[in-house]
N, C-alpha and C. Protein backbone atom coordinates (compact mmCIF):
# COMPACT_ATOMS: atom_id res chain seq x y z
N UNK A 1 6.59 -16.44 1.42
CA UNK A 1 6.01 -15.17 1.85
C UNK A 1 6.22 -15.01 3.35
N UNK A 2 6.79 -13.67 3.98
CA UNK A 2 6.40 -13.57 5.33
C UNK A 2 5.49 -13.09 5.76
N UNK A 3 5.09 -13.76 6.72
CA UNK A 3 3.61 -13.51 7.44
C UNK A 3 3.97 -11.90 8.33
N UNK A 4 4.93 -11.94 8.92
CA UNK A 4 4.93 -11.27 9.73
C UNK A 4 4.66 -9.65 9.05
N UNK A 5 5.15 -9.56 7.73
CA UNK A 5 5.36 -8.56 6.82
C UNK A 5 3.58 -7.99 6.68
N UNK A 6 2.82 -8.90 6.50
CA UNK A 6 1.96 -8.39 6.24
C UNK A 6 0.24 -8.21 7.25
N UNK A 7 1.41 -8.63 8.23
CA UNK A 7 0.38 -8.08 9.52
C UNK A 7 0.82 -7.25 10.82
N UNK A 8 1.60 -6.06 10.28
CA UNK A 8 2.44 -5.51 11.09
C UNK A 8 1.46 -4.17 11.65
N UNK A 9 0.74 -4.20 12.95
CA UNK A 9 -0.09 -3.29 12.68
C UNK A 9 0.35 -2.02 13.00
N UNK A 10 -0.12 -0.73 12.80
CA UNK A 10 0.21 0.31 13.00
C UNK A 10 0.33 0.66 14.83
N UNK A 11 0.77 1.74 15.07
CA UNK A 11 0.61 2.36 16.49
C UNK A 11 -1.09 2.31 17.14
N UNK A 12 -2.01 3.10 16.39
CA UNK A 12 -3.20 3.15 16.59
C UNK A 12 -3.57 1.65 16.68
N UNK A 13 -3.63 0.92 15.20
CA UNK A 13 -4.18 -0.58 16.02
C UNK A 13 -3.28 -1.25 17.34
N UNK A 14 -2.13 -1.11 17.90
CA UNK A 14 -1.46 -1.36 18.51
C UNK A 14 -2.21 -1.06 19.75
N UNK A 15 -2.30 0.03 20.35
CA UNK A 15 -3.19 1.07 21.16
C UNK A 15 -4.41 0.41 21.58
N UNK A 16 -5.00 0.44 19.85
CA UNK A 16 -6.32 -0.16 20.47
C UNK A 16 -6.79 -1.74 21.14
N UNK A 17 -5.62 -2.56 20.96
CA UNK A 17 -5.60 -3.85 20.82
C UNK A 17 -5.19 -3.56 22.28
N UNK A 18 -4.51 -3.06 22.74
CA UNK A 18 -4.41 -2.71 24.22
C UNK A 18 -5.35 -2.69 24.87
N UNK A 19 -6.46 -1.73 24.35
CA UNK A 19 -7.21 -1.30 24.85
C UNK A 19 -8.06 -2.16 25.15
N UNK A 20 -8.74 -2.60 24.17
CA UNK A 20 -9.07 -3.74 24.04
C UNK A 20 -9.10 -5.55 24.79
N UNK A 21 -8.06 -5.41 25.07
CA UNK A 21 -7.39 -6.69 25.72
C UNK A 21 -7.69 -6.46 27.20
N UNK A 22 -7.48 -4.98 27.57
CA UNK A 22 -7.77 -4.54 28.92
C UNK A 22 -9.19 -5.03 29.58
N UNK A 23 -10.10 -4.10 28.16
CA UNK A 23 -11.38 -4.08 28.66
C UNK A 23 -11.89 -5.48 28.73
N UNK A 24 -10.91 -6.78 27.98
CA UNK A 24 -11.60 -8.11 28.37
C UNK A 24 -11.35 -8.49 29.28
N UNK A 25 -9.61 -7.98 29.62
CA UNK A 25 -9.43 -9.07 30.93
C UNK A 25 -10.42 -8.34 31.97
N UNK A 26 -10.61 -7.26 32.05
CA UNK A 26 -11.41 -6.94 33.50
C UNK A 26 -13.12 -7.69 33.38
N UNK A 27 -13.54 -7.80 32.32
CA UNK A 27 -14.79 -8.18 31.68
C UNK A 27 -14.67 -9.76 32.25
N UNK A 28 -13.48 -10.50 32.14
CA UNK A 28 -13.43 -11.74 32.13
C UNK A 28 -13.54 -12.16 33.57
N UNK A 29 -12.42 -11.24 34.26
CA UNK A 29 -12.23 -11.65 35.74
C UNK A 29 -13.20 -10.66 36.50
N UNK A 30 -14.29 -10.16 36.01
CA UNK A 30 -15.29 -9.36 36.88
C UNK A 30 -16.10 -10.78 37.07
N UNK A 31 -16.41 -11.25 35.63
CA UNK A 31 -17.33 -12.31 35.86
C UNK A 31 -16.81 -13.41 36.72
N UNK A 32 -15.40 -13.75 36.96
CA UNK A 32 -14.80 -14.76 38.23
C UNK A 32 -14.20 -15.97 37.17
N UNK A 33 -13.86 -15.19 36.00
CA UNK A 33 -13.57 -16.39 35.11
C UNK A 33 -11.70 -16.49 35.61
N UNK A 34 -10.93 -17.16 34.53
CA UNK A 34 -9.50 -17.14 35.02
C UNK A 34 -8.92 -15.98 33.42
N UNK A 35 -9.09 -14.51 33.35
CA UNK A 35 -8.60 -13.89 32.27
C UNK A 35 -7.69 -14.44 31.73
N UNK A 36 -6.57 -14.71 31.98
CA UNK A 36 -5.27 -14.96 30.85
C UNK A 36 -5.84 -16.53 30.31
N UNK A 37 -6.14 -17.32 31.09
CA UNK A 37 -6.72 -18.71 30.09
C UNK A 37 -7.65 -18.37 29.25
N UNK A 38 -8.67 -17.91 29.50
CA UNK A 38 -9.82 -17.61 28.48
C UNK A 38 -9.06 -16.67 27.37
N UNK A 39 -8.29 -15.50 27.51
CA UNK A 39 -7.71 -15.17 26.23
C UNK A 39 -6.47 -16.01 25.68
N UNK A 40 -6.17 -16.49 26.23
CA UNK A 40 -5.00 -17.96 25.15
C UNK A 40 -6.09 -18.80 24.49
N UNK A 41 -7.17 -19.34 25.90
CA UNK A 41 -8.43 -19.75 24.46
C UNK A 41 -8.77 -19.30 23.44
N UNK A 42 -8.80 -18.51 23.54
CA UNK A 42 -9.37 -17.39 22.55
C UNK A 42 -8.32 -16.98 21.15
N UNK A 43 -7.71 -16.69 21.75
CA UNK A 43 -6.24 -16.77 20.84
C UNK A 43 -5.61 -18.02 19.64
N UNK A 44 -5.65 -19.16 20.39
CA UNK A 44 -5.41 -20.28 19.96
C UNK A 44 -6.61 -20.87 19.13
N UNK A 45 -7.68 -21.02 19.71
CA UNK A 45 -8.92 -21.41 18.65
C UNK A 45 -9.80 -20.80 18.10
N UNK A 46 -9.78 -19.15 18.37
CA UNK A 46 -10.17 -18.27 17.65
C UNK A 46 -12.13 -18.52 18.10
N UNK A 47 -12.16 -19.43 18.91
CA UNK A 47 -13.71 -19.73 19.22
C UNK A 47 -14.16 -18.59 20.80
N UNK A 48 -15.29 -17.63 20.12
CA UNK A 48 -15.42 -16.69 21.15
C UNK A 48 -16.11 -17.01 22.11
N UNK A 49 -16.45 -18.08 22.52
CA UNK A 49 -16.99 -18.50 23.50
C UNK A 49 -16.30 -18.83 24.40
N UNK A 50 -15.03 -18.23 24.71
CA UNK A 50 -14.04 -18.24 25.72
C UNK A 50 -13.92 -16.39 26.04
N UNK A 51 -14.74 -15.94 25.38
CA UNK A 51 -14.85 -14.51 25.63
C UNK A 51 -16.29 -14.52 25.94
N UNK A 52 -16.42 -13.71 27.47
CA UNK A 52 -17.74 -13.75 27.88
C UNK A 52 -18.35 -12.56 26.54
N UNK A 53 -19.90 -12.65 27.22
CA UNK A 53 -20.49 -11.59 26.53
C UNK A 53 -20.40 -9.94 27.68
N UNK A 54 -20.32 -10.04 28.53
CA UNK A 54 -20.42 -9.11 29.66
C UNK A 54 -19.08 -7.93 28.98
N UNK A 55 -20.02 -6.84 29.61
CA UNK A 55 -19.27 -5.37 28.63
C UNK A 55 -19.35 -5.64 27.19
N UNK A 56 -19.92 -6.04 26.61
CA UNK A 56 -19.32 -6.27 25.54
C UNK A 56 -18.28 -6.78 24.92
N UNK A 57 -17.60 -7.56 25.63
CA UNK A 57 -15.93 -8.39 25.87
C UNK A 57 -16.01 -9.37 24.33
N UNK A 58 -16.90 -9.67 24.19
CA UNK A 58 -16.88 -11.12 22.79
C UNK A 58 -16.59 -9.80 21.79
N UNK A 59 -17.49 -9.60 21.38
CA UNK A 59 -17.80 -8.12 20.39
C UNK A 59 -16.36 -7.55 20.07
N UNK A 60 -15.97 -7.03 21.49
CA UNK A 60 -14.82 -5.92 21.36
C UNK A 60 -13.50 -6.87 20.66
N UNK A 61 -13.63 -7.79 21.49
CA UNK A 61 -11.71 -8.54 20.96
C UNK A 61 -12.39 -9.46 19.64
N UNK A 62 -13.11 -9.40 18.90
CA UNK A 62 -13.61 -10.22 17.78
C UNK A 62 -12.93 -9.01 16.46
N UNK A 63 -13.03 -7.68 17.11
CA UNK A 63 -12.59 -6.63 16.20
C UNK A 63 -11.00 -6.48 15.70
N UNK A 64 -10.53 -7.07 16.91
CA UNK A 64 -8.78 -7.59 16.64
C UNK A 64 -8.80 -8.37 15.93
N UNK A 65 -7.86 -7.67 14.70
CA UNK A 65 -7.30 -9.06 14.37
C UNK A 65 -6.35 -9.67 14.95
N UNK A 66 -6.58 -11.35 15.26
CA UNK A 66 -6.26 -12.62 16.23
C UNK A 66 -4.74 -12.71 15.77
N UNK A 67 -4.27 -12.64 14.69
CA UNK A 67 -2.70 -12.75 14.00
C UNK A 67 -1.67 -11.64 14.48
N UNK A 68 -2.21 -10.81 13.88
CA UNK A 68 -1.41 -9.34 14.75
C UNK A 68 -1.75 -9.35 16.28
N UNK A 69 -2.34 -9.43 16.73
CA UNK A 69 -2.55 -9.31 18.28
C UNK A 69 -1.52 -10.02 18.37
N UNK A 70 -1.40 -11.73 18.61
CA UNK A 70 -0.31 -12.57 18.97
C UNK A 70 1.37 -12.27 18.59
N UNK A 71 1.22 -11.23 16.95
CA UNK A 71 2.57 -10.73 17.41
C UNK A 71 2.99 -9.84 17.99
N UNK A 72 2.04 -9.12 18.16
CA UNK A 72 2.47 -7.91 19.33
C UNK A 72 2.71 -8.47 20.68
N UNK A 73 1.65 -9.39 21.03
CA UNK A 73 2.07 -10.07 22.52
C UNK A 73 3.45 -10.85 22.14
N UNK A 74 4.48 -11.39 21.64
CA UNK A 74 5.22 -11.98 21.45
C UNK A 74 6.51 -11.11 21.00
N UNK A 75 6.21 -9.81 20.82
CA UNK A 75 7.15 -8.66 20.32
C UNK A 75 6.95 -7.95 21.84
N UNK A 76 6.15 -7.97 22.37
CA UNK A 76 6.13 -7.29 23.74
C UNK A 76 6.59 -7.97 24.88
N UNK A 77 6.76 -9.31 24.57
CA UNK A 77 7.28 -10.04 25.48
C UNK A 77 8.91 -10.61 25.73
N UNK A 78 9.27 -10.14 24.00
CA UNK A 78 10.88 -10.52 24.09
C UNK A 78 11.44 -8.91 24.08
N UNK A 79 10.56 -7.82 24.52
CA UNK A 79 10.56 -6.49 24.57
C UNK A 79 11.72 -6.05 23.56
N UNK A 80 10.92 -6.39 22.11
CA UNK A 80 11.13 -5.89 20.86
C UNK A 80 11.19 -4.90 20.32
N UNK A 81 9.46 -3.96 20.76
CA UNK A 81 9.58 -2.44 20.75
C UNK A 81 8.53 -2.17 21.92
């Protein structure tokens, strides 16, 4: 089975996962944390306690799904689409 096939998300979740990702990193590094480590934490062990609670930052990126997010960052990074 491919994985990739069946977590291909649309434009809108695309968007919002943006959106999303935004409102943590500023959430993360308001609080003086290091943003991009705490979301690879987050990413990799799926444990939200690498996502503060401030703004609502745990909450919001708990609504992503963790699978599709990582291929979009990885399709956005070998600038795929």
């Amino acid at each position: 089975m491919n994985s990739e096939k069946s977590i291909s998300p649309s434009q809108e979740e695309t968007a919002d996962a943006k959106t999303v990702l935004q409102e943590v990193y500023n959430a993360l590094n308001e609080k003086g944390y290091n943003p991009i480590g705490q979301i690879v934490g987050y990413l990799l062990s799926e444990d939200p306690t690498y996502i503060t609670n401030c703004n609502n930052a745990r909450a919001l990126i708990r609504k992503i799904d963790r699978d599709a997010l990582m291929c979009e960052l990885v399709k956005c990074y070998l600038d795929l689409e």
